[in-house]
C-alpha atoms as a PDB file:
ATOM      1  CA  UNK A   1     -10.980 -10.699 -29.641  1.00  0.00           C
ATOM      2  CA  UNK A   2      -8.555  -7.711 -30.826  1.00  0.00           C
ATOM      3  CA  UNK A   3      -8.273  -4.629 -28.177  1.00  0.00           C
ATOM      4  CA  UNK A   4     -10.753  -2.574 -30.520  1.00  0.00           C
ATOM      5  CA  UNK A   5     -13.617  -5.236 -30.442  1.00  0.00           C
ATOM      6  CA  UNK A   6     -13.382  -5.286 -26.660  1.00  0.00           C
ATOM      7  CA  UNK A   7     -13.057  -1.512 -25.961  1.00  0.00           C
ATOM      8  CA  UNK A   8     -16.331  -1.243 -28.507  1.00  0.00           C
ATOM      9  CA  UNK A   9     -18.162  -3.789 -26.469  1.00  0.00           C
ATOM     10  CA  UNK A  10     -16.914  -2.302 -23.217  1.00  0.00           C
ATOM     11  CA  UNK A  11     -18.589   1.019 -24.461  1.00  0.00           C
ATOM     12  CA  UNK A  12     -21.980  -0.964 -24.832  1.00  0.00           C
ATOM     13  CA  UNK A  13     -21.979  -2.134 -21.190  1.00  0.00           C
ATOM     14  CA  UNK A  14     -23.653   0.068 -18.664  1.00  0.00           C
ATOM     15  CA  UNK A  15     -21.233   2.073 -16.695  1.00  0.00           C
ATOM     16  CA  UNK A  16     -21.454   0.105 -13.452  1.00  0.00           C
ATOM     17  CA  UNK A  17     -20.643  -3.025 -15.278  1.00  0.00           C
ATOM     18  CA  UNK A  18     -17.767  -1.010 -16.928  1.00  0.00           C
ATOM     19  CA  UNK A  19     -16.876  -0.515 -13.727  1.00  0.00           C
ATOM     20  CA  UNK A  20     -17.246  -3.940 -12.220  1.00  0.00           C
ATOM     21  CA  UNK A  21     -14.965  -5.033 -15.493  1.00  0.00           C
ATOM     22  CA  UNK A  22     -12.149  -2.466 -15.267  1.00  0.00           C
ATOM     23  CA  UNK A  23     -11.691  -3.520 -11.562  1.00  0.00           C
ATOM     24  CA  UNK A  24     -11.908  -6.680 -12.262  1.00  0.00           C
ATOM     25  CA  UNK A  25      -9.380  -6.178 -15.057  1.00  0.00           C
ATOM     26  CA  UNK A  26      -7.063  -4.547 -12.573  1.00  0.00           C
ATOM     27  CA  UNK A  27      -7.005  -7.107  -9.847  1.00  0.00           C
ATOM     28  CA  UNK A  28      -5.932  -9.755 -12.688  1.00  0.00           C
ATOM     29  CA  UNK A  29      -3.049  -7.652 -13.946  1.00  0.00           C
ATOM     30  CA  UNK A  30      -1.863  -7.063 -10.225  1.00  0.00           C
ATOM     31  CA  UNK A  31      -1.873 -10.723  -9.106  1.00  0.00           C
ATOM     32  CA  UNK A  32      -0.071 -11.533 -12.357  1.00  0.00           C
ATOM     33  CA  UNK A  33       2.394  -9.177 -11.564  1.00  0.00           C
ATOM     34  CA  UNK A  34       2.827 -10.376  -7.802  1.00  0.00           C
ATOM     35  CA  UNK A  35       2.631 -14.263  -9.248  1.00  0.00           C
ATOM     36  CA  UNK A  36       5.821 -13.721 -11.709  1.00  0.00           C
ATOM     37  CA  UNK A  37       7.532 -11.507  -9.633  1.00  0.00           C
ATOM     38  CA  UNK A  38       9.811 -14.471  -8.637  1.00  0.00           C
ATOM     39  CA  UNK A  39       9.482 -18.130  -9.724  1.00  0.00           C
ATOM     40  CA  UNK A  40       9.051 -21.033  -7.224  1.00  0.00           C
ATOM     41  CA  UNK A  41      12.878 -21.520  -8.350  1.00  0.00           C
ATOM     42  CA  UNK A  42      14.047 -18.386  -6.984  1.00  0.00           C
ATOM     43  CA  UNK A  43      12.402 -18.878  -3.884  1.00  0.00           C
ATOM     44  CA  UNK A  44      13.558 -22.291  -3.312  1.00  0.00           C
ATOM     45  CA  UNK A  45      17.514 -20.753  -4.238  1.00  0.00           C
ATOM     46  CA  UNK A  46      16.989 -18.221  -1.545  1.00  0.00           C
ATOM     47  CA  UNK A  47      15.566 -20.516   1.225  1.00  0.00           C
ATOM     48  CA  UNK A  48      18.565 -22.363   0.285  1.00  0.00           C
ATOM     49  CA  UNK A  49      20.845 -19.822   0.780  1.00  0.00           C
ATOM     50  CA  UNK A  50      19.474 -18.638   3.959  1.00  0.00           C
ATOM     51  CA  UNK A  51      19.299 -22.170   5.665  1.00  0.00           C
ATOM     52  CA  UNK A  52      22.560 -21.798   7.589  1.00  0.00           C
ATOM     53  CA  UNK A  53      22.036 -17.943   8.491  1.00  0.00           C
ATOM     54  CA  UNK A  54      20.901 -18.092  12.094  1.00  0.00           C
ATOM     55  CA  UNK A  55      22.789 -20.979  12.814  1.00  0.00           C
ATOM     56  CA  UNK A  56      25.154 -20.714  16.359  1.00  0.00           C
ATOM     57  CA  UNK A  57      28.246 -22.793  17.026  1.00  0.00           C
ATOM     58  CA  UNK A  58      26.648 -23.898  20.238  1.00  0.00           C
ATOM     59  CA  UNK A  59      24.161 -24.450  21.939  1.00  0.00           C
ATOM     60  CA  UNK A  60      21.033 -21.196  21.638  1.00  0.00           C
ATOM     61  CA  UNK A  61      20.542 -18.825  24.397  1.00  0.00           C
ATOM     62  CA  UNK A  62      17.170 -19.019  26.787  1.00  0.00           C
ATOM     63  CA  UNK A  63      14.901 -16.640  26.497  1.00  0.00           C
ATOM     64  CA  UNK A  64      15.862 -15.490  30.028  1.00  0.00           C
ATOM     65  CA  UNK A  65      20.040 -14.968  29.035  1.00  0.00           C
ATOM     66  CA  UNK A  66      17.990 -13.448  25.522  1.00  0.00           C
ATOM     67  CA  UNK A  67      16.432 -11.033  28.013  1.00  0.00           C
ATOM     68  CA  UNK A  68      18.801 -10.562  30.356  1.00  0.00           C
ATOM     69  CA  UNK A  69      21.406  -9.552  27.140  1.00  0.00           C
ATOM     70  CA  UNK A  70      18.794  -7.039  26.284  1.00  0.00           C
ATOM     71  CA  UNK A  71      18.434  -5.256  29.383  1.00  0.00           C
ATOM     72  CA  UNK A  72      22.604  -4.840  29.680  1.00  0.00           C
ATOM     73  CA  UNK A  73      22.451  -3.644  26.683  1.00  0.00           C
ATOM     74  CA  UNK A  74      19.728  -0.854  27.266  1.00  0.00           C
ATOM     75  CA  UNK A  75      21.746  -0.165  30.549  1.00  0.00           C
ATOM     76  CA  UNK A  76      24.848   0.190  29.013  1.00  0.00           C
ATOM     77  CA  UNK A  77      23.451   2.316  26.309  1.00  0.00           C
ATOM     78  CA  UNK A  78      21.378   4.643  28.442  1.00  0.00           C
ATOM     79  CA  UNK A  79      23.791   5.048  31.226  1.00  0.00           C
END
Protein backbone atom coordinates (compact mmCIF):
# COMPACT_ATOMS: atom_id res chain seq x y z
CA UNK A 1 0.00 0.00 0.00
CA UNK A 2 1.69 3.43 -1.26
CA UNK A 3 1.38 6.52 1.39
CA UNK A 4 -1.55 7.98 -0.87
CA UNK A 5 -3.77 4.76 -0.71
CA UNK A 6 -3.42 4.79 3.06
CA UNK A 7 -3.89 8.54 3.76
CA UNK A 8 -7.22 8.09 1.32
CA UNK A 9 -8.40 5.22 3.41
CA UNK A 10 -7.40 6.96 6.62
CA UNK A 11 -9.79 9.84 5.43
CA UNK A 12 -12.68 7.17 5.17
CA UNK A 13 -12.32 6.04 8.80
CA UNK A 14 -14.34 7.85 11.39
CA UNK A 15 -12.35 10.34 13.28
CA UNK A 16 -12.05 8.38 16.53
CA UNK A 17 -10.64 5.49 14.67
CA UNK A 18 -8.31 8.07 12.93
CA UNK A 19 -7.45 8.76 16.11
CA UNK A 20 -7.03 5.34 17.62
CA UNK A 21 -4.67 4.75 14.27
CA UNK A 22 -2.47 7.86 14.42
CA UNK A 23 -1.68 6.95 18.10
CA UNK A 24 -1.23 3.82 17.41
CA UNK A 25 1.04 4.83 14.53
CA UNK A 26 3.03 6.94 16.95
CA UNK A 27 3.72 4.46 19.67
CA UNK A 28 5.25 2.09 16.79
CA UNK A 29 7.57 4.76 15.44
CA UNK A 30 8.72 5.61 19.13
CA UNK A 31 9.53 2.04 20.24
CA UNK A 32 11.36 1.62 16.93
CA UNK A 33 13.29 4.45 17.65
CA UNK A 34 14.08 3.40 21.40
CA UNK A 35 14.68 -0.45 19.95
CA UNK A 36 17.60 0.75 17.39
CA UNK A 37 18.86 3.29 19.42
CA UNK A 38 21.76 0.89 20.34
CA UNK A 39 22.19 -2.76 19.26
CA UNK A 40 22.47 -5.67 21.76
CA UNK A 41 26.27 -5.33 20.52
CA UNK A 42 26.78 -2.01 21.85
CA UNK A 43 25.38 -2.83 25.00
CA UNK A 44 27.26 -5.91 25.53
CA UNK A 45 30.76 -3.56 24.48
CA UNK A 46 29.79 -1.19 27.20
CA UNK A 47 28.98 -3.72 30.00
CA UNK A 48 32.27 -4.89 28.97
CA UNK A 49 33.97 -1.91 29.40
CA UNK A 50 32.47 -1.04 32.62
CA UNK A 51 33.11 -4.51 34.32
CA UNK A 52 36.28 -3.44 36.14
CA UNK A 53 34.96 0.22 37.07
CA UNK A 54 34.00 -0.15 40.71
CA UNK A 55 36.49 -2.56 41.36
CA UNK A 56 38.85 -1.78 44.83
CA UNK A 57 42.33 -3.14 45.40
CA UNK A 58 41.11 -4.55 48.66
CA UNK A 59 38.85 -5.61 50.43
CA UNK A 60 35.09 -3.11 50.24
CA UNK A 61 34.19 -0.88 53.01
CA UNK A 62 31.01 -1.78 55.51
CA UNK A 63 28.28 0.05 55.29
CA UNK A 64 29.08 1.40 58.79
CA UNK A 65 33.01 2.80 57.67
CA UNK A 66 30.58 3.83 54.22
CA UNK A 67 28.61 5.86 56.77
CA UNK A 68 30.90 6.84 59.04
CA UNK A 69 33.12 8.37 55.74
CA UNK A 70 30.01 10.26 54.97
CA UNK A 71 29.37 11.94 58.08
CA UNK A 72 33.36 13.25 58.25
CA UNK A 73 32.86 14.37 55.26
CA UNK A 74 29.62 16.51 55.93
CA UNK A 75 31.54 17.63 59.15
CA UNK A 76 34.45 18.64 57.52
CA UNK A 77 32.54 20.40 54.87
CA UNK A 78 30.08 22.24 57.07
CA UNK A 79 32.44 23.17 59.77
Amino acid sequence: MTREELVQELRLLPLREQEALVEEMLLNIQQGRNASDHSTEEKLAAIHRLAGAFKTNGIPPTDEELKQDYIDYLAKKYS
